[in-house]
Each structure stands twice: as C-alpha cells, then as structure tokens.
N, C-alpha and C. Protein backbone atom coordinates (compact mmCIF):
# COMPACT_ATOMS: atom_id res chain seq x y z
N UNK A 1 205.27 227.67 195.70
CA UNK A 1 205.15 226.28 195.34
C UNK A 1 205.48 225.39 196.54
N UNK A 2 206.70 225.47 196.84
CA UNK A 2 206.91 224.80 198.84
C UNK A 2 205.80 224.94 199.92
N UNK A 3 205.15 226.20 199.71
CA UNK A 3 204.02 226.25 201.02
C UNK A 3 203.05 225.19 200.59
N UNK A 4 202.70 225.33 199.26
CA UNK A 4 201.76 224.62 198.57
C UNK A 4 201.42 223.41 198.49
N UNK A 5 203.32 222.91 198.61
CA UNK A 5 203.43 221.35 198.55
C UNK A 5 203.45 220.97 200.03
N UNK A 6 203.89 221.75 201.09
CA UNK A 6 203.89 221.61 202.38
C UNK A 6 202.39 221.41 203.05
N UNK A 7 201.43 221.85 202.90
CA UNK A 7 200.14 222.64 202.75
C UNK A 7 199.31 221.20 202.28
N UNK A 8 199.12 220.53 200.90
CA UNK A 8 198.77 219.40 200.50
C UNK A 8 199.31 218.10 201.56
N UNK A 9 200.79 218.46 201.75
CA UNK A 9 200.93 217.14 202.57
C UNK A 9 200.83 217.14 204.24
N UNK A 10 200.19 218.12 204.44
CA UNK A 10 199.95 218.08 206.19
C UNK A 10 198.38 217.64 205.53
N UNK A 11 197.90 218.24 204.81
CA UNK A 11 196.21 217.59 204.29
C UNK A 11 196.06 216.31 204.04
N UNK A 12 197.13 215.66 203.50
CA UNK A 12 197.34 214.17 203.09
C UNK A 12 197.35 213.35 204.42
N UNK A 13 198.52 213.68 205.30
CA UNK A 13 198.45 213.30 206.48
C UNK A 13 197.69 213.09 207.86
N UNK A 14 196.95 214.72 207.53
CA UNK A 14 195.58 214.28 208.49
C UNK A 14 194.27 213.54 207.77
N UNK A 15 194.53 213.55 206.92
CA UNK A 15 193.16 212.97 205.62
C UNK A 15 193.30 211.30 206.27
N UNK A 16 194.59 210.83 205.97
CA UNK A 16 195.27 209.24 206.68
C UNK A 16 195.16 209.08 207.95
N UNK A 17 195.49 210.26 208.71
CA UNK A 17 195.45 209.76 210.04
C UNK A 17 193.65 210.00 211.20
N UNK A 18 193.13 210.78 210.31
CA UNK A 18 191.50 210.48 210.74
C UNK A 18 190.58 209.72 209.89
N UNK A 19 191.07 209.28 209.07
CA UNK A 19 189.80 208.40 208.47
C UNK A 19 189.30 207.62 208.80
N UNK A 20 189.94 206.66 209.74
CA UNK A 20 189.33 205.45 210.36
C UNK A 20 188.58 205.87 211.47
N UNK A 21 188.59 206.88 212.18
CA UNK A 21 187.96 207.47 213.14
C UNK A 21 186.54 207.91 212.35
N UNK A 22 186.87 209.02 211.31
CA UNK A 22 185.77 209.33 210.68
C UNK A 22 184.78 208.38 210.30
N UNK A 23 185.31 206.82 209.85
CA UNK A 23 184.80 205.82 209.01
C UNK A 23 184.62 204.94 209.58
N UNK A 24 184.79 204.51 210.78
CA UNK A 24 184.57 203.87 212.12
C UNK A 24 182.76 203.49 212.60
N UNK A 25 182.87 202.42 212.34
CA UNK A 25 181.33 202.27 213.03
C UNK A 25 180.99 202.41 214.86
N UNK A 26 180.09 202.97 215.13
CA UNK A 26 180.28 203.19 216.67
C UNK A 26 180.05 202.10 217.18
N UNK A 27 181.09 201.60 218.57
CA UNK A 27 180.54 200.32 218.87
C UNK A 27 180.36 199.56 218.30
N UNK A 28 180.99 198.89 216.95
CA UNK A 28 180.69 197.55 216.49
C UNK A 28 182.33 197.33 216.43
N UNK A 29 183.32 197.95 216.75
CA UNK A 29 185.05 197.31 216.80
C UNK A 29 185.63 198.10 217.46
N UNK A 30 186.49 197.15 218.03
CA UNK A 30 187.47 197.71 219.02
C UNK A 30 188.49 198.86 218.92
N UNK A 31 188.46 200.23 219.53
CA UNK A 31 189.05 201.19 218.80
C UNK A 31 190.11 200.86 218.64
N UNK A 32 190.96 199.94 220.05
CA UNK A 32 192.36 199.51 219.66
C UNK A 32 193.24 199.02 218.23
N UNK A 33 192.23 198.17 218.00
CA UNK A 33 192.32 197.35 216.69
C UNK A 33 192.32 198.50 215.37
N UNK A 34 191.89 199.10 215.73
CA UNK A 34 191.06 199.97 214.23
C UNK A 34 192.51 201.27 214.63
N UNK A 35 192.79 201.53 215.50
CA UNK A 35 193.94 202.22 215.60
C UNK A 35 195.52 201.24 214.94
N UNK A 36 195.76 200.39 215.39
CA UNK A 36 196.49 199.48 215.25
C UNK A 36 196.64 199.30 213.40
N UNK A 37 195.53 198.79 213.06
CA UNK A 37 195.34 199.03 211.87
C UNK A 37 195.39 200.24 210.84
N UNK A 38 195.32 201.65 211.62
CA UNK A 38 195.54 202.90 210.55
C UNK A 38 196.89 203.25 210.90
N UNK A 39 197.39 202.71 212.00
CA UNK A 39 198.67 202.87 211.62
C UNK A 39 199.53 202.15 210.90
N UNK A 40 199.34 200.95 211.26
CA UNK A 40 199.99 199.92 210.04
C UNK A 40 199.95 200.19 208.91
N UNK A 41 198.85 200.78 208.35
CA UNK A 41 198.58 200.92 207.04
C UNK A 41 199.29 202.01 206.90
N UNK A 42 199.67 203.12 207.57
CA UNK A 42 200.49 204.21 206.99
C UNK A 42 201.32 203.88 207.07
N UNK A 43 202.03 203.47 208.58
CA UNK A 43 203.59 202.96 208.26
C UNK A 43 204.03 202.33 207.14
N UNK A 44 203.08 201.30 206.49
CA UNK A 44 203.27 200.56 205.34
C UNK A 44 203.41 201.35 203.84
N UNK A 45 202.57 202.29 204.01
CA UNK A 45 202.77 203.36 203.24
C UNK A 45 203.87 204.12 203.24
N UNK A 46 204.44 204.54 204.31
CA UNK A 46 205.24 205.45 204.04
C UNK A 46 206.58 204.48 203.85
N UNK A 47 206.86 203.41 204.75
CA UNK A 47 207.81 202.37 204.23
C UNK A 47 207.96 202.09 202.94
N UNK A 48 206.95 201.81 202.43
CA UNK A 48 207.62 201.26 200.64
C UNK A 48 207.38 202.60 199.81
N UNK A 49 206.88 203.91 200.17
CA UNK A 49 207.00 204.59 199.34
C UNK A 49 208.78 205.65 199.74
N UNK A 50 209.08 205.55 200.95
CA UNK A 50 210.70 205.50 200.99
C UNK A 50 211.97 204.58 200.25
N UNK A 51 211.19 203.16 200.29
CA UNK A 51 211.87 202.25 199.92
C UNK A 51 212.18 202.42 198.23
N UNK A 52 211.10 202.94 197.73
CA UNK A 52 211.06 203.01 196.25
C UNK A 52 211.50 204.14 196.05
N UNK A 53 211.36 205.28 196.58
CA UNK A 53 212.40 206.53 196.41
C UNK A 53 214.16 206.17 196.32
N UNK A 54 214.32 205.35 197.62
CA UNK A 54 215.62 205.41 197.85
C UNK A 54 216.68 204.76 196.69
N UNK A 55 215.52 203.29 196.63
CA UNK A 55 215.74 202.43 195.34
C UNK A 55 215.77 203.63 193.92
N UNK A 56 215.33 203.71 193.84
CA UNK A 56 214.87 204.82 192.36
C UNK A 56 216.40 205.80 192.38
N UNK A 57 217.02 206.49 193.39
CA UNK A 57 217.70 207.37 193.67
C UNK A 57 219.33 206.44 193.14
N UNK A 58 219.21 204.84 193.86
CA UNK A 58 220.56 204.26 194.02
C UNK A 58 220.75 203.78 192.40
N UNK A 59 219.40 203.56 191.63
CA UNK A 59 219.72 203.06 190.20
C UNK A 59 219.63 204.22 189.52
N UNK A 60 219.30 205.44 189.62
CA UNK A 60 219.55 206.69 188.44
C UNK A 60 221.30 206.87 188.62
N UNK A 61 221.78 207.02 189.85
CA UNK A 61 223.11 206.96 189.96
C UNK A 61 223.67 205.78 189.22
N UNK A 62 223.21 204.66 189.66
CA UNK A 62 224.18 203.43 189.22
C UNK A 62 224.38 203.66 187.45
N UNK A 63 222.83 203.93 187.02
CA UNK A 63 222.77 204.15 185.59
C UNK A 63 224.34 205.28 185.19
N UNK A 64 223.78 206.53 185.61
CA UNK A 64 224.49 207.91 185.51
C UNK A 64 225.96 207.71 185.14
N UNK A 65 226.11 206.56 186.31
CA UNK A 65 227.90 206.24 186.41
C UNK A 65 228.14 205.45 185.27
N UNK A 66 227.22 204.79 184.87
CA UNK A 66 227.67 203.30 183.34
C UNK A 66 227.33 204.21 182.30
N UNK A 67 226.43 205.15 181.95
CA UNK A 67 226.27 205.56 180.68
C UNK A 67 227.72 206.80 181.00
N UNK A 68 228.44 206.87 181.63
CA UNK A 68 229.31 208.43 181.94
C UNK A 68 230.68 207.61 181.69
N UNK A 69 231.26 205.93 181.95
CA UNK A 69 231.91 205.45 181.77
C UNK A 69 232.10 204.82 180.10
N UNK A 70 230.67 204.32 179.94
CA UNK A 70 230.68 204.01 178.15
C UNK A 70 230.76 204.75 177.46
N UNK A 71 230.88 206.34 177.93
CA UNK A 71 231.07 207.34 176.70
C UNK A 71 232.72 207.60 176.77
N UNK A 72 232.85 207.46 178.40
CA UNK A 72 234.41 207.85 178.17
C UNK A 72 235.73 206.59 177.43
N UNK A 73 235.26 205.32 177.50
CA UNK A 73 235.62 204.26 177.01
C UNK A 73 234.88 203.07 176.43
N UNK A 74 234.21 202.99 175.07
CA UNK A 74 233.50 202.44 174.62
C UNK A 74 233.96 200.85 174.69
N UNK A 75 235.36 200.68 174.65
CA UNK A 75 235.42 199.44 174.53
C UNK A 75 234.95 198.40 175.81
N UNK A 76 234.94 199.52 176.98
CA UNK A 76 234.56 198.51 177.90
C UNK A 76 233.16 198.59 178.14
N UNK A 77 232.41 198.72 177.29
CA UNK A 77 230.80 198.92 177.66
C UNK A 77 230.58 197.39 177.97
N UNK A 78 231.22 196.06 177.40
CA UNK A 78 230.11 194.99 178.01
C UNK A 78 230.59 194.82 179.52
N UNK A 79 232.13 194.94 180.18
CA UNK A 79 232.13 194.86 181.46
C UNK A 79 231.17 195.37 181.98
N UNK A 80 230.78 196.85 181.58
CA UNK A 80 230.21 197.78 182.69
C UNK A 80 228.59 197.83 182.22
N UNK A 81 228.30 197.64 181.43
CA UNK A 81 226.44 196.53 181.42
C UNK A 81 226.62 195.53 182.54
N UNK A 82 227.73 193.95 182.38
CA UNK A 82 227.29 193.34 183.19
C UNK A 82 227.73 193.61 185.02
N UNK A 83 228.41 194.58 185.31
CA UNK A 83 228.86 195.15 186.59
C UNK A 83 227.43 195.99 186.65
N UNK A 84 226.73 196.62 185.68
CA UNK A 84 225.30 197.59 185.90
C UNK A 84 223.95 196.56 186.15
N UNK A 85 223.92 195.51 185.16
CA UNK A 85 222.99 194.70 185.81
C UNK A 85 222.79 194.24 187.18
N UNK A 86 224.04 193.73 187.53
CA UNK A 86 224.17 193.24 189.05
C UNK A 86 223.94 193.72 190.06
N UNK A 87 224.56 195.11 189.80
CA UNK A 87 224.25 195.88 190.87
C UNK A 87 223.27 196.77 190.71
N UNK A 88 221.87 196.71 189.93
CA UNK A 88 220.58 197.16 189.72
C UNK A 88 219.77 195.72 190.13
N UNK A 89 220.54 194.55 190.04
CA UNK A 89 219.33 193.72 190.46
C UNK A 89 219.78 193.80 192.31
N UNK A 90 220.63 193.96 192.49
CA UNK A 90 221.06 194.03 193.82
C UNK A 90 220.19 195.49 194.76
N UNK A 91 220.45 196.62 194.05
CA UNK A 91 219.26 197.49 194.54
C UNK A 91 217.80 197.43 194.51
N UNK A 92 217.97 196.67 193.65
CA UNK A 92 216.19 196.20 193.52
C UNK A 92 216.05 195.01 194.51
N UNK A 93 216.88 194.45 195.38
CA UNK A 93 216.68 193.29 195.77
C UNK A 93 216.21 194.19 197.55
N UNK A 94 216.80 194.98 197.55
CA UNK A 94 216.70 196.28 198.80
C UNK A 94 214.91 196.48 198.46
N UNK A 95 214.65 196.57 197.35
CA UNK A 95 212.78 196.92 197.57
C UNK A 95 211.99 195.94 197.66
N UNK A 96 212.45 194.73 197.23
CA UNK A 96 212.01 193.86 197.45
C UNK A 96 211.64 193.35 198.75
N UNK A 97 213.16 193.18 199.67
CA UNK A 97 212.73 192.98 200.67
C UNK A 97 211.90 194.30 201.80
N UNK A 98 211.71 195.29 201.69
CA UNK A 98 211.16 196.12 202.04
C UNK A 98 209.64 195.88 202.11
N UNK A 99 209.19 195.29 200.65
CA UNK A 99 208.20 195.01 199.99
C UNK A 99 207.47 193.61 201.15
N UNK A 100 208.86 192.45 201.82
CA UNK A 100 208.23 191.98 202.53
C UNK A 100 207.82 192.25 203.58
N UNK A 101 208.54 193.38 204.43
CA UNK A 101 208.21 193.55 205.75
C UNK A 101 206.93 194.07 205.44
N UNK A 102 206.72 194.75 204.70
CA UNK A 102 205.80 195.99 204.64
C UNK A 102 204.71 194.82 204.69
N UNK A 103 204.62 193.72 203.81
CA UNK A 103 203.34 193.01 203.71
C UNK A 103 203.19 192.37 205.10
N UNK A 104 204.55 191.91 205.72
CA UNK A 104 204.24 190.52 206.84
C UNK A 104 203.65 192.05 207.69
N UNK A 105 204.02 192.89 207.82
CA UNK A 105 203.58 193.79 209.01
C UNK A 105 202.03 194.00 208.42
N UNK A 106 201.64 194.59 207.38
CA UNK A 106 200.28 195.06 207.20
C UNK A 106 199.28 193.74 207.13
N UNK A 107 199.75 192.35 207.19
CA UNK A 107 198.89 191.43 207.09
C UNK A 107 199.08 190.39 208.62
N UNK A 108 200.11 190.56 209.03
CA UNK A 108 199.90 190.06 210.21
C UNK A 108 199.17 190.93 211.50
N UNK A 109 197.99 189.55 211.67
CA UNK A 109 197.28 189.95 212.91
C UNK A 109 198.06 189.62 214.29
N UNK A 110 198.17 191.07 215.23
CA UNK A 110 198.42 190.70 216.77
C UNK A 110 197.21 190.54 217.69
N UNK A 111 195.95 190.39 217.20
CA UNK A 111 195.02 189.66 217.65
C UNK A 111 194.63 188.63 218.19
N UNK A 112 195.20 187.67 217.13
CA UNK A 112 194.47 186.46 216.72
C UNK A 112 195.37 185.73 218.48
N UNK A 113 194.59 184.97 218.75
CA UNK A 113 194.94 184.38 220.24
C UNK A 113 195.21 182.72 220.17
C-alpha cells in the first residue's frame, strides 16, 4: 500500500510539473512566464493543501482535549465550549491567512511593467 501511495504521488507530481510544457503553445508565450506560472500554481497547491492539513490536525486535537475534559467534569462543559470556540476560530484564522498568501501569490503578476 506505501509503494502504491508513493508510486501515485511521484505520478501526481510529474503529471503537475510537465503539463504546461506538454500544453504549451510553441512560440506564442514566453517560456519564462509559463514556468513562473506552473510553479506558482503548485506552490499554491501544496501551500493550502499543508495549511488545511495542519489546520485539520490543530482542531481534531483542540476538539479531543474538550470532549476528554466534558466527560471528566460535566459541570464545566460551558467554560470549555467557550475556551473550544476561540481557539478553533483562532486555528482557522491560521488557514485563512494562508488562504491569502496563496491567492496574492497565485494572482499577482511579476510581469506587468
């Protein structure tokens, strides 16, 4: 199953990293640009799909710890809802901004003169 999954994602990776070459019109754009651009686009890819892992990872914990505390002491379940909200909107505030670089980078042109 590891070779397998190892195996798919070197395929994934070269699939991303030649397509624009493959899909490239000859002579009608600058290879620079069209390079510039398939990388952005992966970096951007692999940026928010880290960002949402990491996020995903910090709120199953945050959860883990409030449902593991409300069983051991029920009376304090509303502290530890509103201490769990906060600090789930606070990890989510981590993808968010992730969410901006990823866009100002994949939409800003270093072209434009």
């Amino acid at each position: 199953m590891k070779k397998l999954l190892t195996i798919s994602m070197l395929t994934l990776l070269a699939v991303a990293l030649f397509a624009p070459v493959a899909f490239g019109a000859e002579g009608t754009s600058d290879p620079v640009k069209l390079n510039y651009y398939a990388m952005a686009s992966l970096g951007c890819a692999i940026g928010i799909g880290l960002a949402a892992l990491g996020t995903g990872i910090g709120m199953g914990h945050g959860l883990r710890g409030a449902t593991e505390g409300t069983a051991r002491n029920p009376q304090a379940s509303g502290k530890i809802m509103t201490t769990l909200i906060i600090g789930l909107a606070m990890i989510e505030s981590l993808a968010i901004y992730a969410l901006v670089v990823v866009l100002i980078t994949f939409y800003a042109n270093p072209f434009v003169k």
